[in-house]
Protein backbone atom coordinates (compact mmCIF):
# COMPACT_ATOMS: atom_id res chain seq x y z
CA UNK A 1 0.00 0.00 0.00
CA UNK A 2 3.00 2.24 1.12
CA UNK A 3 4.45 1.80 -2.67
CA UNK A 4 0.91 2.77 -4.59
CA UNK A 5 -0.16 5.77 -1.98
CA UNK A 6 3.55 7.31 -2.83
CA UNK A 7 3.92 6.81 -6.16
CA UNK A 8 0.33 7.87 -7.41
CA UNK A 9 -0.06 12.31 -7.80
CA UNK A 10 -2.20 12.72 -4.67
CA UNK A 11 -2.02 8.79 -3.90
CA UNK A 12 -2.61 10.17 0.21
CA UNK A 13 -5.76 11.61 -0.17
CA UNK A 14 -7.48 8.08 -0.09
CA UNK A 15 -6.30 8.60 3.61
CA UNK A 16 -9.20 10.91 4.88
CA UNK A 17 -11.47 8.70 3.51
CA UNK A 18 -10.38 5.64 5.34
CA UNK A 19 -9.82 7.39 8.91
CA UNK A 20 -13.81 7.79 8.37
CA UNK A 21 -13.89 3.94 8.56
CA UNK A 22 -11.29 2.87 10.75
CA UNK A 23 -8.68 5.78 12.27
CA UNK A 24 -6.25 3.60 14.30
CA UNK A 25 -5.61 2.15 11.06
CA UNK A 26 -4.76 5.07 9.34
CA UNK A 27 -2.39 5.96 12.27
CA UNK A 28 -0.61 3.30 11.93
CA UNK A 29 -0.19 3.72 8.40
CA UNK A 30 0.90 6.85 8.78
CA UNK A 31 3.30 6.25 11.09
CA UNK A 32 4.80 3.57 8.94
CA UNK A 33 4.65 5.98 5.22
CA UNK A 34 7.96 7.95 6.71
CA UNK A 35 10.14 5.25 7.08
CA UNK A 36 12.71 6.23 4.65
CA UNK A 37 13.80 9.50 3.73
CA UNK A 38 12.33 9.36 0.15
CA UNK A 39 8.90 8.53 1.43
CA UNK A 40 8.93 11.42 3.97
CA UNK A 41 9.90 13.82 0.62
CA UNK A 42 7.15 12.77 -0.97
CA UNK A 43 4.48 13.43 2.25
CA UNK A 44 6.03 16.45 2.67
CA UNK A 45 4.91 17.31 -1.06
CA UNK A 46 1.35 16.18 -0.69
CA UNK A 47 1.08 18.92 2.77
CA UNK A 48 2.91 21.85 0.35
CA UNK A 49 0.43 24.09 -1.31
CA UNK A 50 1.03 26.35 -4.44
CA UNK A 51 -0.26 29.78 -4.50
CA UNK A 52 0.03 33.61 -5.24
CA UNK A 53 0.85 36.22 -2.72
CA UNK A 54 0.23 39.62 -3.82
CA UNK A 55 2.55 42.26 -1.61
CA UNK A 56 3.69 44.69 -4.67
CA UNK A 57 3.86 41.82 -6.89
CA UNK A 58 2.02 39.13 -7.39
CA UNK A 59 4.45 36.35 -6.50
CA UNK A 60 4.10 32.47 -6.79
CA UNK A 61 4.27 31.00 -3.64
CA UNK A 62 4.89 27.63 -1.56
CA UNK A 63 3.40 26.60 1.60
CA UNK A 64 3.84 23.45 3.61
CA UNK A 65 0.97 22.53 6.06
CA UNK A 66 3.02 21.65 9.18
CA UNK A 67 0.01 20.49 11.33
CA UNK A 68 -0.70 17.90 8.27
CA UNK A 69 2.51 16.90 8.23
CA UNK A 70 2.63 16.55 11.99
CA UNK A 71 0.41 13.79 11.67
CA UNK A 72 2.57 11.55 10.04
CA UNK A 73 6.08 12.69 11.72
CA UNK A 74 7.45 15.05 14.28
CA UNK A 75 7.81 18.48 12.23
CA UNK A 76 11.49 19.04 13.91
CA UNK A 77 12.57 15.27 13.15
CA UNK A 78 11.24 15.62 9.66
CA UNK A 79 13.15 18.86 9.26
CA UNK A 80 16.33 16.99 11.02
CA UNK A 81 15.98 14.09 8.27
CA UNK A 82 15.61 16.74 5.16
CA UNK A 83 18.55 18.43 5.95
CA UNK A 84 20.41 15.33 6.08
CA UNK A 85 18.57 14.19 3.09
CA UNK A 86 19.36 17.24 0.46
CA UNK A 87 22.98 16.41 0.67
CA UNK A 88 22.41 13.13 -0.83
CA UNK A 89 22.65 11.41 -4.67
CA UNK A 90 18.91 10.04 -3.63
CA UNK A 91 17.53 13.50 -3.19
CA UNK A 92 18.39 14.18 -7.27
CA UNK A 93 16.29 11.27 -7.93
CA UNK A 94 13.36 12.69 -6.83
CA UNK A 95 11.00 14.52 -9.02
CA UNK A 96 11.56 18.46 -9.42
CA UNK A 97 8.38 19.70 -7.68
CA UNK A 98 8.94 17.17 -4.89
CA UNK A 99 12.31 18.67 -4.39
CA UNK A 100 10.94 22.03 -4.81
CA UNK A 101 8.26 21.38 -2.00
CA UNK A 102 11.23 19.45 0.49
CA UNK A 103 13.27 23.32 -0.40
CA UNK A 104 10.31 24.78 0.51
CA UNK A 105 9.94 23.24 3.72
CA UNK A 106 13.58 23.46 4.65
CA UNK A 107 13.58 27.61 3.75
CA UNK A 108 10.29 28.33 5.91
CA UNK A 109 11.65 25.76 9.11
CA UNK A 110 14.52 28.17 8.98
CA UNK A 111 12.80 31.67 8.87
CA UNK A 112 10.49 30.13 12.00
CA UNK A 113 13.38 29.11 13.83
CA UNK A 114 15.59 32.42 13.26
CA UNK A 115 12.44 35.25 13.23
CA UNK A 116 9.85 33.01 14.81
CA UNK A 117 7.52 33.72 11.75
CA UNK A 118 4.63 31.70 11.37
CA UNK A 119 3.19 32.25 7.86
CA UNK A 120 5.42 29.76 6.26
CA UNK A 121 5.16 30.74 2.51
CA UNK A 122 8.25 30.72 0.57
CA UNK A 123 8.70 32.25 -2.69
CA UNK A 124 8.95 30.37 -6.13
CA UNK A 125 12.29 32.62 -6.77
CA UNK A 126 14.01 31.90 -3.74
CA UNK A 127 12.77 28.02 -3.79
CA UNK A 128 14.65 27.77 -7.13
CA UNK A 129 18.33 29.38 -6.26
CA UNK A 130 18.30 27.30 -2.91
CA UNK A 131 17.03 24.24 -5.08
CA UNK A 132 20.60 25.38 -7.50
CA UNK A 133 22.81 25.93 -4.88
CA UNK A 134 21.77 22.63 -3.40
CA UNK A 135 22.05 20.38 -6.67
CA UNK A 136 25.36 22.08 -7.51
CA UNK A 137 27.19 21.16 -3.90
CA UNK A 138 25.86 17.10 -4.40
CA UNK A 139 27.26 17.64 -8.16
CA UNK A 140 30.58 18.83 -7.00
């Protein structure tokens, strides 16, 4: 089940719908869908959301859901195992927008921990030279 949730665009979302029939076992499966470093990328994808955010431009935006994502892992352990995890030949492997949305995550846990802002979105612009200056230090 792990495999076909994962690998299927929006493969979790069958998840609500079963915690209406039985929630302990959707805990449990849960639990058991951020096992490897790989599968957490990819939940941490299905809790980003892609936006605008008009301040004096209208800017694309990303936006990771950290009380979804909570459900499945500790926020701070998942953030411990990303930054681990973007250093590594596996992380290339991944699809762009999944490494986009693990970027994402990475740029807004920072912010929060150094200006203790809460909003969380991340800009498309600065997503894609921290995505660059990621690739080219596993490349090198």
């Amino acid at each position: 089940m792990k495999a076909a949730a994962l690998s299927q665009y929006g493969g979790l979302n069958f998840l609500w719908m079963l915690s209406q029939l039985d929630e302990e076992l959707v805990k449990h499966i849960k639990e058991t869908l951020v096992t490897d470093d790989t599968s957490l990328a990819k939940v941490i994808s299905y809790c980003t959301s892609r936006g605008k955010t008009a301040v004096r431009l209208v800017v694309e935006t990303r936006q990771v859901n950290k009380e979804t994502l909570s459900e499945f892992i500790d926020v701070e352990d998942a953030y411990s195992r990303m930054n681990v995890f973007v250093t590594t030949h596996e992380f290339l492997i991944l699809l762009k927008e999944t490494k986009k949305d693990v970027v994402a995550f990475l740029i807004a846990m920072r912010r929060n921990k150094e200006t203790s802002q809460t909003e969380g979105f991340v800009a498309e612009e600065i997503i894609n030279e921290e995505l660059q200056k990621i690739i080219s230090t596993i490349q090198s």
